[in-house]
Protein backbone atom coordinates (compact mmCIF):
# COMPACT_ATOMS: atom_id res chain seq x y z
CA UNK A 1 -42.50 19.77 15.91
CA UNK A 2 -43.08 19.18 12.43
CA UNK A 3 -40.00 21.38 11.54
CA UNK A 4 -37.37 19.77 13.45
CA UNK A 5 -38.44 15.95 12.31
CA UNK A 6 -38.05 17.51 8.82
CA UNK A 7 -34.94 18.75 9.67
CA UNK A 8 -33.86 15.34 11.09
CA UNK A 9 -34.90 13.33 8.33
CA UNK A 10 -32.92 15.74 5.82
CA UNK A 11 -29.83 15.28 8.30
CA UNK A 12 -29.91 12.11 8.25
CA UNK A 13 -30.16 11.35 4.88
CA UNK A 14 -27.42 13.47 3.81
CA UNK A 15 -25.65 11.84 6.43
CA UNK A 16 -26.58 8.46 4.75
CA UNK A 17 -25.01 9.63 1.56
CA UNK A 18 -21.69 10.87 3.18
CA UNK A 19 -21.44 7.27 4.47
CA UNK A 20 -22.47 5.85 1.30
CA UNK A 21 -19.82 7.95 -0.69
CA UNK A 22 -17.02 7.28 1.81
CA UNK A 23 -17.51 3.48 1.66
CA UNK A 24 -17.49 3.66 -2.10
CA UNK A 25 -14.74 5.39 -2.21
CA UNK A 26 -12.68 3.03 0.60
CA UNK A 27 -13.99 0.21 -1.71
CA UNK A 28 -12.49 1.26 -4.58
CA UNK A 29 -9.35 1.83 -2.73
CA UNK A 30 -9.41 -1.34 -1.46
CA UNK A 31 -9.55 -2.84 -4.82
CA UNK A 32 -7.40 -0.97 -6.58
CA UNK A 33 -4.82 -1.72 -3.66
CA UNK A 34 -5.62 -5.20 -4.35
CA UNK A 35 -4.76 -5.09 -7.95
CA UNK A 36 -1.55 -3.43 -7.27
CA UNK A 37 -0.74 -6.10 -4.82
CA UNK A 38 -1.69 -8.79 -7.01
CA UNK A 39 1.06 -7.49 -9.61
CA UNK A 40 3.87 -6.86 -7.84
CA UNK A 41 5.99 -10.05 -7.97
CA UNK A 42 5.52 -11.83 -4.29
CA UNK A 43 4.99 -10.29 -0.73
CA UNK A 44 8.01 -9.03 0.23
CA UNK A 45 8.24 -10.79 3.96
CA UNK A 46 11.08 -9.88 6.46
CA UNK A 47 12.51 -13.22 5.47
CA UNK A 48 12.99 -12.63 1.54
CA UNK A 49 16.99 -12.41 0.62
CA UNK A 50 17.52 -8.41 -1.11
CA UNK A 51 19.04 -10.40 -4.14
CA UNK A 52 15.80 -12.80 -4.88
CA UNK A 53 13.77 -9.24 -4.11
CA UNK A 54 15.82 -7.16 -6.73
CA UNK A 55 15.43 -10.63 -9.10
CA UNK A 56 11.79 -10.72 -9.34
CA UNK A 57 11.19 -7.01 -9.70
CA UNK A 58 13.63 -7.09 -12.82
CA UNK A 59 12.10 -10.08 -14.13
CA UNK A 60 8.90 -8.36 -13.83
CA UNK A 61 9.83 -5.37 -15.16
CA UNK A 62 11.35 -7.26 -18.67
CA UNK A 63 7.90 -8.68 -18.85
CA UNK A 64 5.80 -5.36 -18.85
CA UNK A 65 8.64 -4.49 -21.78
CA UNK A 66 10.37 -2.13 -19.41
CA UNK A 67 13.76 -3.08 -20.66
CA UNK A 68 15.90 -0.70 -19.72
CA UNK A 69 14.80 -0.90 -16.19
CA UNK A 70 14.73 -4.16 -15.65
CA UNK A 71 18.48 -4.75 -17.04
CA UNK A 72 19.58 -1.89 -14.84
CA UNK A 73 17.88 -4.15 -11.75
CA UNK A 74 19.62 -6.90 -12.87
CA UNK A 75 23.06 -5.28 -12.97
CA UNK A 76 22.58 -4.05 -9.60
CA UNK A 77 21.94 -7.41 -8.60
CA UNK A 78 24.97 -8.29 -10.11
CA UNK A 79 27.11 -5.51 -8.83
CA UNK A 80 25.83 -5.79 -5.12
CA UNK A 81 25.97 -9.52 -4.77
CA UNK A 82 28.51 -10.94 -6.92
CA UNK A 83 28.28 -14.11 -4.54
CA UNK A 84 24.26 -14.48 -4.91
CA UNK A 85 22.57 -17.87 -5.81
CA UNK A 86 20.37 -15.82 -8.48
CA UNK A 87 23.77 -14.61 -10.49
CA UNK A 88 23.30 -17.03 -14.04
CA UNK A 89 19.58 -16.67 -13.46
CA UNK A 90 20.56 -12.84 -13.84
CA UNK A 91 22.69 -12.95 -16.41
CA UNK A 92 20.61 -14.95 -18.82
CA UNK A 93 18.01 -12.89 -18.45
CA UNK A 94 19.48 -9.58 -19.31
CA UNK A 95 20.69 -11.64 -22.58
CA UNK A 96 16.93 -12.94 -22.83
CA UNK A 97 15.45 -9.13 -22.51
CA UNK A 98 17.80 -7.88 -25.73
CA UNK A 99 16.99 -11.16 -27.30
CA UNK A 100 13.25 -10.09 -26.92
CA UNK A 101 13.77 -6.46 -27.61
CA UNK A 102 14.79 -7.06 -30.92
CA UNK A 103 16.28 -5.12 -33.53
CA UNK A 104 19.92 -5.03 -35.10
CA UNK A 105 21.13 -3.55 -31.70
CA UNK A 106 19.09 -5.57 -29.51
CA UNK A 107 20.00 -8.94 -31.32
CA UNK A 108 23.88 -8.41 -31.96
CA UNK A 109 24.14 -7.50 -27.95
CA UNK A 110 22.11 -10.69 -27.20
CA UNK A 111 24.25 -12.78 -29.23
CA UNK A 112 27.23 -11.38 -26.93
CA UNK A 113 25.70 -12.02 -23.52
CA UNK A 114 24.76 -15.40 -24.41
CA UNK A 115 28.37 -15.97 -25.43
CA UNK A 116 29.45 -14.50 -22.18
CA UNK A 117 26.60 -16.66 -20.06
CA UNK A 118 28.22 -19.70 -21.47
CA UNK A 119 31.97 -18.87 -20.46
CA UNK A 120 31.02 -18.05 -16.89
CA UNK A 121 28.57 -20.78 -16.62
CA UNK A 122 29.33 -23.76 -19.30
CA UNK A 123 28.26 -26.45 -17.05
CA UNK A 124 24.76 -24.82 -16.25
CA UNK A 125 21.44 -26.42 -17.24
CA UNK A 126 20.40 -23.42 -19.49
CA UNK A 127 23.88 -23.06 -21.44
CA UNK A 128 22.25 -25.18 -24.39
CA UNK A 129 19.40 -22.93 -25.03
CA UNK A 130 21.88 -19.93 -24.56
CA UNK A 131 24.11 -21.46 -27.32
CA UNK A 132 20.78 -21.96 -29.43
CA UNK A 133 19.90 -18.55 -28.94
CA UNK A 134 23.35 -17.24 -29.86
CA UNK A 135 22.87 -18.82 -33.14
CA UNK A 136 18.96 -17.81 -33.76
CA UNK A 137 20.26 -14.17 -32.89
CA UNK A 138 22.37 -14.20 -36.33
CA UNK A 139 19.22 -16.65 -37.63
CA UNK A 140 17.16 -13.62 -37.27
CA UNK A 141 19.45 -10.77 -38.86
CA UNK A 142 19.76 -13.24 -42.00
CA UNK A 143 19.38 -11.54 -45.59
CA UNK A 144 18.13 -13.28 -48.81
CA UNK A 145 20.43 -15.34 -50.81
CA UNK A 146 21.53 -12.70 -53.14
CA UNK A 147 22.39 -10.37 -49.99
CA UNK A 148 25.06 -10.51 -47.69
CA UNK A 149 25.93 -14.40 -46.31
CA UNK A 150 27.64 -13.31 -43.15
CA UNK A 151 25.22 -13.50 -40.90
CA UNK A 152 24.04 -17.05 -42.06
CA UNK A 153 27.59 -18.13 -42.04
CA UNK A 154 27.85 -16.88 -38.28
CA UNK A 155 24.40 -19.13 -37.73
CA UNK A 156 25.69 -21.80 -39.35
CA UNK A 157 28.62 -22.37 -37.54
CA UNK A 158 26.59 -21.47 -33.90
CA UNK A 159 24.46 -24.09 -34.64
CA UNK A 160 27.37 -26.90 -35.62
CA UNK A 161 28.90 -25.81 -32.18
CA UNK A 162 25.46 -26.95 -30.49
CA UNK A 163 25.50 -29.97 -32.31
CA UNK A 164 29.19 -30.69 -31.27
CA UNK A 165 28.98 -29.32 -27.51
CA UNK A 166 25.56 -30.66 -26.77
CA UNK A 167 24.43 -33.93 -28.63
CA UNK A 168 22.00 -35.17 -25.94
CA UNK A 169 20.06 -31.96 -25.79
CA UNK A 170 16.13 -32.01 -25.92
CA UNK A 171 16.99 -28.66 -28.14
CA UNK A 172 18.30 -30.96 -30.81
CA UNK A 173 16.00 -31.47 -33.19
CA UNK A 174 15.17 -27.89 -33.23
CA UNK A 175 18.67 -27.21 -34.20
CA UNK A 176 19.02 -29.29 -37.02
CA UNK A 177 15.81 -27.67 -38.28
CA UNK A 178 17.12 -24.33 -38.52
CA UNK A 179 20.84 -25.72 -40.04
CA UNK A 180 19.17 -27.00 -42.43
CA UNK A 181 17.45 -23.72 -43.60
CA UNK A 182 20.38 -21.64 -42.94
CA UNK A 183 22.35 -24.49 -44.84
CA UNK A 184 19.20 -23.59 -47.94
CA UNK A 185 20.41 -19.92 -48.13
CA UNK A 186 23.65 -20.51 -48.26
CA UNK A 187 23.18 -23.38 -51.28
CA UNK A 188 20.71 -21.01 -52.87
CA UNK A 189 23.67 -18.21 -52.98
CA UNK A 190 26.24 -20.29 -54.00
CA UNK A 191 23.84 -21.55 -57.01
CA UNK A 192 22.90 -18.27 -58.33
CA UNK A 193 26.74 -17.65 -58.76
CA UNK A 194 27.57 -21.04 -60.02
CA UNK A 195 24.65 -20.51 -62.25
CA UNK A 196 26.00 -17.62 -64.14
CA UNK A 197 29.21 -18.80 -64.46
CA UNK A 198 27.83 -21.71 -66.13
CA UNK A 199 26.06 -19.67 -68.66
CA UNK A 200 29.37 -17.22 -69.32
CA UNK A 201 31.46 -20.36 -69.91
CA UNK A 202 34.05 -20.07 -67.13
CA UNK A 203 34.36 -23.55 -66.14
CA UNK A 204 36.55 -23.56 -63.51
CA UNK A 205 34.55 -20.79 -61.49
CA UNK A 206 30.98 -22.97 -62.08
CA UNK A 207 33.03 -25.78 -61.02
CA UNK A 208 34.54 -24.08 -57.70
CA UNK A 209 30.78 -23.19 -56.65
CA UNK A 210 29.24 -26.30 -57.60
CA UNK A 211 31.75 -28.15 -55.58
CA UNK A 212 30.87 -26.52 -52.90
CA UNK A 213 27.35 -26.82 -52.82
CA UNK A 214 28.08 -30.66 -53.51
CA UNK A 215 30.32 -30.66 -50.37
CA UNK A 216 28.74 -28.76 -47.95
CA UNK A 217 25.00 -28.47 -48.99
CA UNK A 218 23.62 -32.21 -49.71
CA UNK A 219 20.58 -31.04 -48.64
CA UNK A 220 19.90 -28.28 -50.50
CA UNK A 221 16.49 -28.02 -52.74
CA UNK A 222 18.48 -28.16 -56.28
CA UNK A 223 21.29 -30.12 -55.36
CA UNK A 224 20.23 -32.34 -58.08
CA UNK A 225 20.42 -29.69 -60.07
CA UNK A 226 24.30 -28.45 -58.89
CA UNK A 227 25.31 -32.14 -59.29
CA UNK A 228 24.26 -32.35 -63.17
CA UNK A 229 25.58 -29.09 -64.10
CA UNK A 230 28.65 -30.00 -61.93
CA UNK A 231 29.34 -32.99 -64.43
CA UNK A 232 28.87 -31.20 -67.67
CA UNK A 233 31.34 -28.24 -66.27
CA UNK A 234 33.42 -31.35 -65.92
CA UNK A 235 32.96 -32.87 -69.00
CA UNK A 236 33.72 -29.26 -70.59
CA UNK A 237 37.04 -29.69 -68.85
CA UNK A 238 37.92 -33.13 -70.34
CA UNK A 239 37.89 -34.79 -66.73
CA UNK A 240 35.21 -37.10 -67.92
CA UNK A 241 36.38 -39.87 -64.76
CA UNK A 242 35.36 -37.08 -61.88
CA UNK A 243 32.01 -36.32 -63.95
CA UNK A 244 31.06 -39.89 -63.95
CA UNK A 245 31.15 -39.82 -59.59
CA UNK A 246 29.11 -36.71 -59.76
CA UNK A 247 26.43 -38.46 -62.11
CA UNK A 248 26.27 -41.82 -59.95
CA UNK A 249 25.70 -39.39 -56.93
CA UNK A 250 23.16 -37.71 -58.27
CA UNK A 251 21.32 -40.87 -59.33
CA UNK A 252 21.67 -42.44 -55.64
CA UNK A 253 20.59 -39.49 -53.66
CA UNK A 254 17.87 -38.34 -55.87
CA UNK A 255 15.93 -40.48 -57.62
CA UNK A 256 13.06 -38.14 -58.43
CA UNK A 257 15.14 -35.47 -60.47
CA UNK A 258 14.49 -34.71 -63.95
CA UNK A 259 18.08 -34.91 -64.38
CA UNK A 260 18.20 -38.41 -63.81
CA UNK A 261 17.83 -40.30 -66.90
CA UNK A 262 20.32 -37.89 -68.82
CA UNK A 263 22.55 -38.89 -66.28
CA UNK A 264 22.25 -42.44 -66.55
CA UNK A 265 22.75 -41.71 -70.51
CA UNK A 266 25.91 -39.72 -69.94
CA UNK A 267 26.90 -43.15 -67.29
CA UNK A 268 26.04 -45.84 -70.12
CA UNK A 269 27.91 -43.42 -72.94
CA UNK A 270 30.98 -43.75 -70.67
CA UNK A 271 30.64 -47.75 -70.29
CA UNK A 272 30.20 -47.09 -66.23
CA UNK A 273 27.75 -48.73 -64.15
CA UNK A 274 24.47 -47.11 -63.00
CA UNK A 275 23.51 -47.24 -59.41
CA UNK A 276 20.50 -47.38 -57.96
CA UNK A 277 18.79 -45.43 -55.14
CA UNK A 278 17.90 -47.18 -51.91
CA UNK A 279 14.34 -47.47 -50.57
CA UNK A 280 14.89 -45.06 -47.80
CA UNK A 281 16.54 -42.35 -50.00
CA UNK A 282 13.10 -42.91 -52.50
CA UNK A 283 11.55 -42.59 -49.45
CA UNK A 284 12.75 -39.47 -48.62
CA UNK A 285 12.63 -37.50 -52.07
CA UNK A 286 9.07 -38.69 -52.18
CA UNK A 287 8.04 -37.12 -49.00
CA UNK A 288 10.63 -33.80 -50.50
CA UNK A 289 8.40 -33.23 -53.48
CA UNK A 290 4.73 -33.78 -51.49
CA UNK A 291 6.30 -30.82 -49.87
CA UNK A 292 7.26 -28.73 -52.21
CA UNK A 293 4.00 -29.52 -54.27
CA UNK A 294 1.30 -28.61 -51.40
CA UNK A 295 2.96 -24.94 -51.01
CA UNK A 296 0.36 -22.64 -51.89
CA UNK A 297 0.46 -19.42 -53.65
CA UNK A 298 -0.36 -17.31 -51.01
CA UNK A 299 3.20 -18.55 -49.38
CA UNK A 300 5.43 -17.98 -52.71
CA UNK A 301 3.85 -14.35 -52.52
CA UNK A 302 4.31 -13.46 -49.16
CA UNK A 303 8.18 -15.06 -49.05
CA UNK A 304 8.86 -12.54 -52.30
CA UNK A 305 7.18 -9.30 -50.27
CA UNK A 306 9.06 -10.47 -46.63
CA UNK A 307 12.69 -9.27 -45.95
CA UNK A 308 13.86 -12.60 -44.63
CA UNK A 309 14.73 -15.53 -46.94
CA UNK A 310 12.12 -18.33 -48.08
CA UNK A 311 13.50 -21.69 -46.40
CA UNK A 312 9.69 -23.33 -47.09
CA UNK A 313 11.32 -25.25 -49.82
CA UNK A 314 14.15 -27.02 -47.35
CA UNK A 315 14.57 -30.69 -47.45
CA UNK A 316 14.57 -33.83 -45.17
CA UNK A 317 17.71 -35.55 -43.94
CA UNK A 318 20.47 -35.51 -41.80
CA UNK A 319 22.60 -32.65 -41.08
CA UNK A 320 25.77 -32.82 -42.67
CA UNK A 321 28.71 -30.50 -40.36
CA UNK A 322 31.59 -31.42 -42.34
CA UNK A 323 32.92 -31.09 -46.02
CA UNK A 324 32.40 -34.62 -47.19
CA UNK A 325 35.44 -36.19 -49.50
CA UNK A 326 34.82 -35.33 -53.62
CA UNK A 327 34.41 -39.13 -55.28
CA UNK A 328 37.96 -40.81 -55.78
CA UNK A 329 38.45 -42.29 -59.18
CA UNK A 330 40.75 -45.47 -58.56
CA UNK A 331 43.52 -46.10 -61.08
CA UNK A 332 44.62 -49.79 -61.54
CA UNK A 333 47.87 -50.40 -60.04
CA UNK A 334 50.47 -52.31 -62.46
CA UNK A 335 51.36 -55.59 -61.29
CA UNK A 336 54.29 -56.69 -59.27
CA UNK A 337 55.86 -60.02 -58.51
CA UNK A 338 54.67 -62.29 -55.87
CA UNK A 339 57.11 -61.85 -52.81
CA UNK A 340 58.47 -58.33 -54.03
CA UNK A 341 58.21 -55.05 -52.42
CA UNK A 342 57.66 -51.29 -53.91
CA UNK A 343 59.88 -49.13 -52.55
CA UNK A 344 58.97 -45.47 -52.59
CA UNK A 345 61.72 -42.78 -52.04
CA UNK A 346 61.92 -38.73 -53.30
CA UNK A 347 63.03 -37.97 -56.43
CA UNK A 348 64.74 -34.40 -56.70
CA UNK A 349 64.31 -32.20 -59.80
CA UNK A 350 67.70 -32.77 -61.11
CA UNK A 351 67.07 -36.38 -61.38
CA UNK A 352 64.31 -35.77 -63.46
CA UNK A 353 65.89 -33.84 -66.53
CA UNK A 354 67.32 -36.14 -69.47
CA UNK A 355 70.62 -37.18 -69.35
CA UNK A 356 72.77 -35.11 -72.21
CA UNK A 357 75.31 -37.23 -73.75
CA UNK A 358 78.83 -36.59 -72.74
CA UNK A 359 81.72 -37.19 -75.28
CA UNK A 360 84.65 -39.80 -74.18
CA UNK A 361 88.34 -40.25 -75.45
CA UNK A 362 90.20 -43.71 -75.79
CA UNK A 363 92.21 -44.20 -72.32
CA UNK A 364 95.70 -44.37 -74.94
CA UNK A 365 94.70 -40.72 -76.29
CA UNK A 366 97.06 -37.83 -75.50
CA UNK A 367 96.00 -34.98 -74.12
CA UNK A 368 95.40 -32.04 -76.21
CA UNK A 369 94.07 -34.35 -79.04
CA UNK A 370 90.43 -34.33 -80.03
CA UNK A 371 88.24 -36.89 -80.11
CA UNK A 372 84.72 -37.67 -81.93
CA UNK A 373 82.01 -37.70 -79.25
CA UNK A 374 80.46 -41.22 -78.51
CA UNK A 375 77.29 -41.68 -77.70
CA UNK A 376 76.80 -45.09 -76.63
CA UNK A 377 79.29 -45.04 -73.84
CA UNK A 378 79.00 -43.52 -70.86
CA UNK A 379 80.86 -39.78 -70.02
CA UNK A 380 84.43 -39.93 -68.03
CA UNK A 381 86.20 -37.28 -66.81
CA UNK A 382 89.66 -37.54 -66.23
CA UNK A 383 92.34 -34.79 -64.84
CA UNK A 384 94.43 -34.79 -68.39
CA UNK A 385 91.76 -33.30 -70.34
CA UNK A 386 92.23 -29.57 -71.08
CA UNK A 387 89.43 -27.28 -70.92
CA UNK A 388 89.27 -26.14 -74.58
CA UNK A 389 88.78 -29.76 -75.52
CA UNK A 390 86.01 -29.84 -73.38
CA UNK A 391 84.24 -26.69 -74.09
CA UNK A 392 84.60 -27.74 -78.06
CA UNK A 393 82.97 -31.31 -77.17
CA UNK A 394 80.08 -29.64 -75.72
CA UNK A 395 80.16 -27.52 -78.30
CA UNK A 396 79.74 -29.94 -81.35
CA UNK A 397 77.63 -31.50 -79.13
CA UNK A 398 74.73 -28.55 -79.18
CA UNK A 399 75.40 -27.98 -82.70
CA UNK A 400 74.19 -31.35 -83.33
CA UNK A 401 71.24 -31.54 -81.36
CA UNK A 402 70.33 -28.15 -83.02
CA UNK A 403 71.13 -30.09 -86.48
CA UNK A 404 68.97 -32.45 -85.50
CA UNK A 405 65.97 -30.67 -83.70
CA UNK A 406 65.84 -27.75 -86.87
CA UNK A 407 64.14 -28.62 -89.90
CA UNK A 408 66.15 -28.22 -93.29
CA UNK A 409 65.06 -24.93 -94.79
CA UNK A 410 65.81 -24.19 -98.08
CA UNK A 411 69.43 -21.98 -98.83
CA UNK A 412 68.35 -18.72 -100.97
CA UNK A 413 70.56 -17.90 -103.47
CA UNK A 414 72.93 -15.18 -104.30
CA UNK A 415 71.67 -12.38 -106.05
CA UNK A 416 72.86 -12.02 -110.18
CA UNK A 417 72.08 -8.45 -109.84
CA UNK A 418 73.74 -5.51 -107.79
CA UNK A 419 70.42 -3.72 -108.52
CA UNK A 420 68.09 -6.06 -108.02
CA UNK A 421 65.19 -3.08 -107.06
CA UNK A 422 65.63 -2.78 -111.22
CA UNK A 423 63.62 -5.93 -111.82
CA UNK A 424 60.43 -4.38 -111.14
CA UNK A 425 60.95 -1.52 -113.17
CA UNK A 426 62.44 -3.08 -116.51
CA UNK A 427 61.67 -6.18 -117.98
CA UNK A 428 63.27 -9.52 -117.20
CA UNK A 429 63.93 -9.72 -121.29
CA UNK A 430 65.12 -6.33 -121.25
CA UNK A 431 67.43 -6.66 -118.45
């Protein structure tokens, strides 16, 4: 009796432990099913459209990193249903997922599919923050300033499209923030250049690259700097007039420089007037160098070790998209009569060379006899006068302007000896 309750108690608690083990292991399953479920994008009901299905499995897909796959999904999507409410949503997020993948590839093909986005769909809500992208794709590839410049010439000119296309975006400021550093790289290259020209002496070179940066880069961290150096390249090259704009500029846009009391010098040396800066423009340069002065050491380091450019040192102020007009220097006009008009017509080239004077005969002279050429009246030409008389007018005519134009050089005189080489053999008293 006591061997089969033994045996029972040993059957059932082995029993008790299959149990045990099978509901541990139907747990598990339960919640690993669970966790699965609670990844996959949505529950996919009888009533979900294929298109929204294939959608969110790409999307999800590009967010576990899963690229390839998920851009493959979305070109299905687009290849199946060409017609499907989900088709910009697609196609600006297989530029989004080489956006996010990175790299030379990944970024150049971004820039492209963005582009494309925006002539399929310009009048969608996300076509502003595709154009943004399109221009913080080139933003990224961006060398130093003593690299290549054409991919921050590419973001430049993304970025004044934005400003042009879409001035009422919330992505606005964000734009102008990264002009203005691409706009820093670009002045920083062009000032390196200018710079050396400056030092070699080739004036019109220094003064084609400071121009520029005065044109185009207002805002750049030295422009102070490129507007000085500007003005003494023009001084070099005796245009003292177009120096003097270049000082008064950089006197009313920034009043902090070092450079600005030698240019009011150069200003008063010239008897012009000296400007003065406006509160907001102080303003401004004031809250420039608090800038500039709180950037630690630890950030000049770092910018020197990364790959991409240092824009830390980029200044305040509007954007500026255009090249802005060099400073006109205003001539006074001669006075003219009250009630009189100027008339303006084209001169041609012939109308500009001296007159030469022609020679004239008395009306009673017969033809064949030569006359003395007058100056003071003016040249006729009538049918009796042969052509040798003319050709010897004009003639005499030359031969006294030559007269006239040559200096009188003394006449050597004739030699006394046949063998003059003699002289420097034998003595004059000799000889």
């Amino acid at each position: 009796m006591e061997m089969k309750n033994q045996t029972l108690k040993r059957f059932l608690c082995v029993s008790g432990l299959a149990a045990l083990v099978v509901m541990s292991l139907t747990g598990c399953g339960l919640m690993n099913r669970r966790k699965f479920n609670h990844n996959l994008p949505g529950p996919t009901a009888a009533a979900d459209q294929p298109d929204k299905i294939l959608y969110e499995r790409a999307v999800d897909e590009i967010h576990r990193g899963r690229f390839d796959v998920g851009r493959l999904t979305l070109q299905a999507l687009l290849n199946t249903y060409p017609d499907s409410e989900f088709l910009a949503k697609a196609k600006l997020a297989i530029a989004d997922s080489y956006y996010n993948e990175g790299g030379v590839a990944g970024l150049t093909q971004s820039e492209a599919e963005y582009k494309d986005f925006i002539t399929f769909f310009p009048t969608a809500p996300e076509a502003p923050e595709a154009q943004f992208r399109a221009g913080m794709a080139h933003f990224r590839l961006m060398s130093k300033p003593d690299r290549d410049r054409t991919e921050a010439r590419l973001a430049e000119a993304e970025f004044k499209e934005f400003l042009l296309k879409y001035p009422d975006s919330k992505v606005m400021p964000r734009v102008k923030g990264r002009l203005r550093q691409v706009q820093e790289v670009l002045g920083e290259s062009d000032y390196r250049i200018a710079e050396f020209y400056y030092m070699k002496e080739s004036n019109r070179a220094a003064r084609s690259r400071f121009q520029e940066i005065a044109d185009s880069y207002p805002n750049y961290s030295n422009a102070d700097s490129a507007l000085w150096y500007l003005g003494q390249t023009l001084e070099r090259m005796k245009i003292p007039k177009e120096a003097a704009g270049y000082y008064s500029e950089l006197i009313m846009d920034h009043p902090l420089s070092q450079f600005v009391p030698d240019a009011k010098e150069r200003l008063a040396a010239m008897h012009e007037p000296v400007p003065h800066a406006t509160r907001a423009t102080l303003a401004r340069a004031q809250a420039d160098r608090f800038d500039r002065s709180h950037k630690s050491l630890m950030d000049k380091f770092t910018g020197m070790l990364s790959s991409s450019p240092d824009v830390s040192s980029t200044r305040r102020g509007p954007v500026h998209l255009g090249e802005k007009a060099a400073p006109t220097v205003f001539a006074a006009a001669p006075a003219t009569p009250s009630g009189g008009s100027i008339a303006v017509e084209r001169v041609s080239d012939s109308a500009l060379k001296p007159e030469q004077p022609a020679a004239t005969k008395p009306d009673n002279a017969e033809p064949g006899t030569k006359t003395e050429p007058d100056v003071q009246k003016p040249a006729t030409d009538e049918p009796g006068t042969p052509d040798k008389d003319k050709k010897a007018e004009a003639k005499a005519s030359t031969d006294k302007a030559k007269s006239e134009d040559t200096p009188d050089l003394p006449v050597p005189s004739k030699k006394r000896w046949g063998f003059h080489f003699l002289k420097k053999i034998i003595p004059k008293k000799v000889l």
